[in-house]
Protein backbone atom coordinates (compact mmCIF):
# COMPACT_ATOMS: atom_id res chain seq x y z
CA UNK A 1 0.00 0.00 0.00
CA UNK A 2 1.31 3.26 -0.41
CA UNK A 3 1.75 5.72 2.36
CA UNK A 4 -0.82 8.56 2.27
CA UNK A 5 -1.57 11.46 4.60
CA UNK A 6 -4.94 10.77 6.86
CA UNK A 7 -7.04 13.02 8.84
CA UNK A 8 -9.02 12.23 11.76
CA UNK A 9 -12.38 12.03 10.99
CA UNK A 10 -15.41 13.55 12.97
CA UNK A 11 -16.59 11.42 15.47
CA UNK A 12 -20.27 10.57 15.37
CA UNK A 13 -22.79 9.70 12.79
CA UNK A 14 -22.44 11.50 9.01
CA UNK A 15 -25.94 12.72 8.36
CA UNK A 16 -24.67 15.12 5.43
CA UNK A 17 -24.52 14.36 2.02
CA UNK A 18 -22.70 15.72 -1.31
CA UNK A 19 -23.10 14.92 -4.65
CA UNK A 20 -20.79 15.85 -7.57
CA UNK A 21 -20.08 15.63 -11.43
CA UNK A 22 -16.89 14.80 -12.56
CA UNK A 23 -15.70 13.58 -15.92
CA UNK A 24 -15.36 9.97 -16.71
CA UNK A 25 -11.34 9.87 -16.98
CA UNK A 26 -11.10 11.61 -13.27
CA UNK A 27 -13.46 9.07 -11.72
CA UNK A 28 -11.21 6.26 -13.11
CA UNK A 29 -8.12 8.50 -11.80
CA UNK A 30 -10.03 8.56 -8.18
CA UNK A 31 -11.40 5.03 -8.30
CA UNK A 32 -8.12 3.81 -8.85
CA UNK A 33 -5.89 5.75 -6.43
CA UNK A 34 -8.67 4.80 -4.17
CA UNK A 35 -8.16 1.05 -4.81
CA UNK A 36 -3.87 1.81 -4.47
CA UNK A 37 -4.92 2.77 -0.69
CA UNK A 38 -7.14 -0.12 0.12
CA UNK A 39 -9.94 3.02 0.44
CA UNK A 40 -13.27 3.20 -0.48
CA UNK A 41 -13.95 5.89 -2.83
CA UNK A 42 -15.99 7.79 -0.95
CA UNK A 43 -13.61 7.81 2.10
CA UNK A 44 -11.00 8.58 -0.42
CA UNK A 45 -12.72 11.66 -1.29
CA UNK A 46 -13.62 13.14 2.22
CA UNK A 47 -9.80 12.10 3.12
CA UNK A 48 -8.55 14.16 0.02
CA UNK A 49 -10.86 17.09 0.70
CA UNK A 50 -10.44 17.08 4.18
CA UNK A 51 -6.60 17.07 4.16
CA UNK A 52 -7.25 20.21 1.28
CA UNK A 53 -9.34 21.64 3.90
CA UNK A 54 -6.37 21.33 6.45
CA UNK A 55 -3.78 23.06 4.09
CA UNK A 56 -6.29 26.22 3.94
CA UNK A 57 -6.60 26.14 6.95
CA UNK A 58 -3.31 26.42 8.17
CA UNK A 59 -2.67 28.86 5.65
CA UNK A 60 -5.31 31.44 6.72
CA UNK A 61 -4.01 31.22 10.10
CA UNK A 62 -0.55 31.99 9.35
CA UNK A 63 1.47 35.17 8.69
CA UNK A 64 4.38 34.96 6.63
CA UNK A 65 6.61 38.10 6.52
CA UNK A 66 10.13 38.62 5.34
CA UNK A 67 12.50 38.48 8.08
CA UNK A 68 13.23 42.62 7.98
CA UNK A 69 9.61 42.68 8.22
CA UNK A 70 9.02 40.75 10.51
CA UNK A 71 11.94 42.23 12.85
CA UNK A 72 10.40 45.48 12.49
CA UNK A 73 7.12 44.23 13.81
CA UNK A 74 8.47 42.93 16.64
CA UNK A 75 10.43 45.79 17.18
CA UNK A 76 7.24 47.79 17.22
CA UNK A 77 4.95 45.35 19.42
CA UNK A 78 8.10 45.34 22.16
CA UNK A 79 8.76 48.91 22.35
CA UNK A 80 7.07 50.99 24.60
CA UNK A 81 3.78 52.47 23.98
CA UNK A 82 3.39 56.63 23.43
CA UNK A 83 0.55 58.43 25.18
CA UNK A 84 -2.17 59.56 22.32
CA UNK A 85 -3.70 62.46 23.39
CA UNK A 86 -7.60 61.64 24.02
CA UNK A 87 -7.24 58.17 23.12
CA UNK A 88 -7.60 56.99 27.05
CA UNK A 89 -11.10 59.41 27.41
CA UNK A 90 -12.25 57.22 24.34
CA UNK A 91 -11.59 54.28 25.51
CA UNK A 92 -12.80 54.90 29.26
CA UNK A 93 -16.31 56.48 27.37
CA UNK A 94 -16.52 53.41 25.02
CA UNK A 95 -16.37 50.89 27.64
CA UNK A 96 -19.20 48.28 28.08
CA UNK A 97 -20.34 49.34 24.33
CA UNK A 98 -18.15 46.65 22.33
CA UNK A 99 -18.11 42.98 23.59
CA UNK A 100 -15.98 40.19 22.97
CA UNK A 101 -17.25 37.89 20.08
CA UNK A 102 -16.99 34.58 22.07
């Protein structure tokens, strides 16, 4: 068998369902890739899209900056804040009127 990435799947019982169109040649690609893995083709599928779902994932949550970049951010974030005129009565008059969106 060949070594493949998996994912974990989500516990409990799969109630949803997807259908899709594909051409003939690409279901023979998937049915027999599916076969090389000792998968069924439908767990083939879900894997594959899952694992796709994964990459995005990850990428969304991650910032990638050059490293002058990303030495001048830190720079910033670990330097010590300036007093903004005004900006403390804002805050202090805006309190209680934004909340958290957890």
């Amino acid at each position: 068998m060949f070594a493949i990435e998996t994912v974990t799947p989500t516990a409990g019982k799969m109630e949803a369902r997807k259908e899709l169109r594909m051409h003939r040649a690409d279901e023979e690609r998937i049915r027999a890739a599916a076969a090389a893995t000792g998968l069924q083709e439908a767990d083939f599928i879900r894997q594959a899209a899952l694992l796709r779902v994964q990459e995005i994932e990850q990428r969304v949550s991650l910032s990638v900056l050059p490293v002058e970049a990303f030495d001048a951010f830190k720079g910033a974030v670990e330097s010590s804040g300036k007093v903004v005129p005004g900006l403390r009565k804002a805050a202090e008059a805006s309190k209680g009127l934004l909340k958290d969106a957890s």
